[in-house]
C-alpha atoms as a PDB file:
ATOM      1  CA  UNK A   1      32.000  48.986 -63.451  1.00  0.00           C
ATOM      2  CA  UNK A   2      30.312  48.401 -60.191  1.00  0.00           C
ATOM      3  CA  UNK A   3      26.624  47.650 -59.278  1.00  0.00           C
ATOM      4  CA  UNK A   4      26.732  51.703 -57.611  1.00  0.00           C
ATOM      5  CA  UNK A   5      28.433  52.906 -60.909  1.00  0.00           C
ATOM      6  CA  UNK A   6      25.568  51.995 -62.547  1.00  0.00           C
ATOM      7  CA  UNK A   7      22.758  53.609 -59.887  1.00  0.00           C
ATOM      8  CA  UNK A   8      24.439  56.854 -60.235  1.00  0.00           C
ATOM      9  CA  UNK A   9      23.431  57.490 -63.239  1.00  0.00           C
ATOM     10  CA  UNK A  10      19.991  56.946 -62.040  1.00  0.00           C
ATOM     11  CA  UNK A  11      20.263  58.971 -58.968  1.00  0.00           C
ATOM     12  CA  UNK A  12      22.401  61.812 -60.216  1.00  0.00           C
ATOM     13  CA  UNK A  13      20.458  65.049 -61.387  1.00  0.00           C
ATOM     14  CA  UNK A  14      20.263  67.385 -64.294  1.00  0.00           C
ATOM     15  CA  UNK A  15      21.550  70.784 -65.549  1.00  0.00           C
ATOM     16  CA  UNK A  16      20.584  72.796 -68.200  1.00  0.00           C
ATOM     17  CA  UNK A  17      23.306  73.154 -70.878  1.00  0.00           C
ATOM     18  CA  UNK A  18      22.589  75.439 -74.022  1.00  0.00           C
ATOM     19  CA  UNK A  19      23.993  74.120 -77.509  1.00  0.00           C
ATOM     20  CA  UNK A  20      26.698  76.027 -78.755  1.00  0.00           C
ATOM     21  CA  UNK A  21      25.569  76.202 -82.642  1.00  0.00           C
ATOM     22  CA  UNK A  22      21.520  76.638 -82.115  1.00  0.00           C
ATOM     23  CA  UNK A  23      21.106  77.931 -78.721  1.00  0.00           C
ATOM     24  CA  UNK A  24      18.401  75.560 -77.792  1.00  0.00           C
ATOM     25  CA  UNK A  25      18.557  74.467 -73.435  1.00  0.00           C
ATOM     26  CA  UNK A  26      18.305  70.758 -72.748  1.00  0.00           C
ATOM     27  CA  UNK A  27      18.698  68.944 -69.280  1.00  0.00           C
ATOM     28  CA  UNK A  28      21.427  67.039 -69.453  1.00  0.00           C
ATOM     29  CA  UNK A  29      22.812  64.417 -66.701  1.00  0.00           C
ATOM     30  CA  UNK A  30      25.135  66.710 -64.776  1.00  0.00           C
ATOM     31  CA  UNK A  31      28.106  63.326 -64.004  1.00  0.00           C
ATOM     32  CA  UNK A  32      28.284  63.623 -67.876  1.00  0.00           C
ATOM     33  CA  UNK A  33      28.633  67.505 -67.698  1.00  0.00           C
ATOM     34  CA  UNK A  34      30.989  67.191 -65.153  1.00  0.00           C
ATOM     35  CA  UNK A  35      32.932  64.669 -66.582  1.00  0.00           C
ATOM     36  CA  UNK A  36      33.014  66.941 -69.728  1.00  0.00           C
ATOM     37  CA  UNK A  37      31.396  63.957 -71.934  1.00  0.00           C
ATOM     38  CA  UNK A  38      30.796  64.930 -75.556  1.00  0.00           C
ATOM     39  CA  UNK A  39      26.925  65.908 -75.668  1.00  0.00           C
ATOM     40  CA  UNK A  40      24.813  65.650 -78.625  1.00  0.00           C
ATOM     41  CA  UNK A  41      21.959  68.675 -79.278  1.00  0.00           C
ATOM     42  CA  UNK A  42      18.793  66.845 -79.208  1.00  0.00           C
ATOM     43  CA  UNK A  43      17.584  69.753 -81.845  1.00  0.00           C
ATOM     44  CA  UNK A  44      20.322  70.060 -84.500  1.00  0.00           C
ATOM     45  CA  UNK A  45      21.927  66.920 -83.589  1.00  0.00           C
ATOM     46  CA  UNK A  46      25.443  68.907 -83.030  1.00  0.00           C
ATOM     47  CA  UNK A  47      27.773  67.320 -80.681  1.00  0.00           C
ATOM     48  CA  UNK A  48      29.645  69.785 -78.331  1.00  0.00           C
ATOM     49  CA  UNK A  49      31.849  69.763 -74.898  1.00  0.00           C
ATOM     50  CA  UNK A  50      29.822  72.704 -72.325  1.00  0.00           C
ATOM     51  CA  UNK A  51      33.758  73.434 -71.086  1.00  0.00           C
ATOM     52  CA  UNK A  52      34.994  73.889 -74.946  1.00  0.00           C
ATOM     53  CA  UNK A  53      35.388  77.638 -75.988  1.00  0.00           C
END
């Protein structure tokens, strides 16, 4: 990983995503949204993919 790999994450902005299983909206860092990371639900603690059906 580069130094700029690194800033991006610092630079890059957020997006609302809404947990699958509770409902509750968090910001999350859109590069892991778009990247289709695994999230975790900062309320029930489930962990989720926002492109999963």
């Amino acid at each position: 990983m580069s130094l700029f790999d690194g800033l991006k994450f610092l630079t890059s902005k957020s997006t609302k995503v809404v947990c699958p299983q509770c409902k509750a909206s968090t910001e999350q860092i859109s590069a892991k949204v778009r990247k289709n990371a695994t999230l975790v639900c900062p309320k029930c603690g489930a962990l989720f993919r926002v492109n999963d059906k």
